[in-house]
Protein backbone atom coordinates (compact mmCIF):
# COMPACT_ATOMS: atom_id res chain seq x y z
CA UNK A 1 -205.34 -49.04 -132.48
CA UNK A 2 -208.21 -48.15 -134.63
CA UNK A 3 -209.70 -45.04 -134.26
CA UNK A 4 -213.51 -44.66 -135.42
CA UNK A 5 -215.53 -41.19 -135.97
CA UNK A 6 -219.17 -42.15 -136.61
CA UNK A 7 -220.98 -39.42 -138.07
CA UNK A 8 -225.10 -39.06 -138.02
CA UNK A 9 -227.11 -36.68 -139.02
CA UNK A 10 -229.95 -38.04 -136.58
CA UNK A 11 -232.78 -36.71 -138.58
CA UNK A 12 -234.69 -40.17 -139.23
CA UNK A 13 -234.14 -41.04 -135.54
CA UNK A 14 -236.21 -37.78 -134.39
CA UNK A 15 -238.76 -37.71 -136.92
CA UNK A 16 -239.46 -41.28 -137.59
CA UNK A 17 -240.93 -43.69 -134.94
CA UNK A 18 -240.14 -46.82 -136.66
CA UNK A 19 -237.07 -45.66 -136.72
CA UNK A 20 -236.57 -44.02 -133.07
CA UNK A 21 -237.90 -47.71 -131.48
CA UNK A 22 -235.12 -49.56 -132.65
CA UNK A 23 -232.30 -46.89 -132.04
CA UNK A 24 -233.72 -44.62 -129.82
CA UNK A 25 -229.84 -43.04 -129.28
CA UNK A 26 -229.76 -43.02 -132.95
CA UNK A 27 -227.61 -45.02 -135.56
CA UNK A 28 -224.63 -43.51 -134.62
CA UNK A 29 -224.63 -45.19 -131.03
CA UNK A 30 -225.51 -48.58 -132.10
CA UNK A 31 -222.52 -48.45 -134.69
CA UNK A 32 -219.94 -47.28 -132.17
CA UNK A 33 -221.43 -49.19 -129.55
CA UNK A 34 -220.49 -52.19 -131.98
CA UNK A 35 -217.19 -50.99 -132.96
CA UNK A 36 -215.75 -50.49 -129.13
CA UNK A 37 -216.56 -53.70 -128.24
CA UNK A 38 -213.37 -55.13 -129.88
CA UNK A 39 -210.49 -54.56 -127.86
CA UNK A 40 -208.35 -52.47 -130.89
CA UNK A 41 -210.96 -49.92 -132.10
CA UNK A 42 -212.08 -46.71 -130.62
CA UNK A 43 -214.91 -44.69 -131.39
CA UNK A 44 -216.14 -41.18 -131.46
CA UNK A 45 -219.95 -39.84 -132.33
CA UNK A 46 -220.76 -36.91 -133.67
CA UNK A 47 -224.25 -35.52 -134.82
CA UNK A 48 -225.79 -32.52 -136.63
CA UNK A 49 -228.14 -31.04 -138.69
CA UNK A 50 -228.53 -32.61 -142.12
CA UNK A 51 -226.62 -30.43 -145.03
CA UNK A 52 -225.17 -31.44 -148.31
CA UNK A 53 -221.62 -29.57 -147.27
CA UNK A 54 -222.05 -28.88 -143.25
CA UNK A 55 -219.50 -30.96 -140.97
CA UNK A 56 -219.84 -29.94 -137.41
CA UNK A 57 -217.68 -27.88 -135.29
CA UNK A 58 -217.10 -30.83 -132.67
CA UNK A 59 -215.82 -33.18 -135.69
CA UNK A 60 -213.51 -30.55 -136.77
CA UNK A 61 -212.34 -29.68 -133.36
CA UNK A 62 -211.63 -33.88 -133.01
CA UNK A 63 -209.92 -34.27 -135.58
CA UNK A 64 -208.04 -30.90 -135.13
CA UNK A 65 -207.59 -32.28 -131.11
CA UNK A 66 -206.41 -35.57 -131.66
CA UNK A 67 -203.56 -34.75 -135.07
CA UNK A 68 -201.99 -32.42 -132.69
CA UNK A 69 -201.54 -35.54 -130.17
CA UNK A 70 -200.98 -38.30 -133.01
CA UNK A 71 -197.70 -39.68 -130.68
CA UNK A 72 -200.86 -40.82 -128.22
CA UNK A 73 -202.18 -42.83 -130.35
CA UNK A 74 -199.67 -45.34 -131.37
């Protein structure tokens, strides 16, 4: 099993009609959307605020989540 984390910041989305019409969930969805169509890959969004050095909370808590129940995943 693969396991995906696909990580936006979802500014261009918001601000950017162009943009919003042709992912109006935002990059992030499309690409995972993609990804868990084959039968071996799982995959996770998470969003935030743009920042040079910022990863969210709800990534961290993920990753934090899911090393403490590696056994589950092979």
């Amino acid at each position: 099993m693969i396991r995906v984390s696909v990580f936006n910041e979802f500014c261009h989305e918001r601000h950017k009609d162009a943009v919003k019409a042709i992912y109006p969930d935002g990059m992030h969805k499309t690409i995972a959307d993609f990804l868990r169509a084959e039968e071996d890959i799982t995959a996770r969004t998470c969003k935030s605020r743009p920042s040079a050095f910022w990863v969210p909370i709800a990534f961290l808590d993920f990753l934090h989540e899911n090393q403490a129940h590696e056994e589950n995943y092979h």
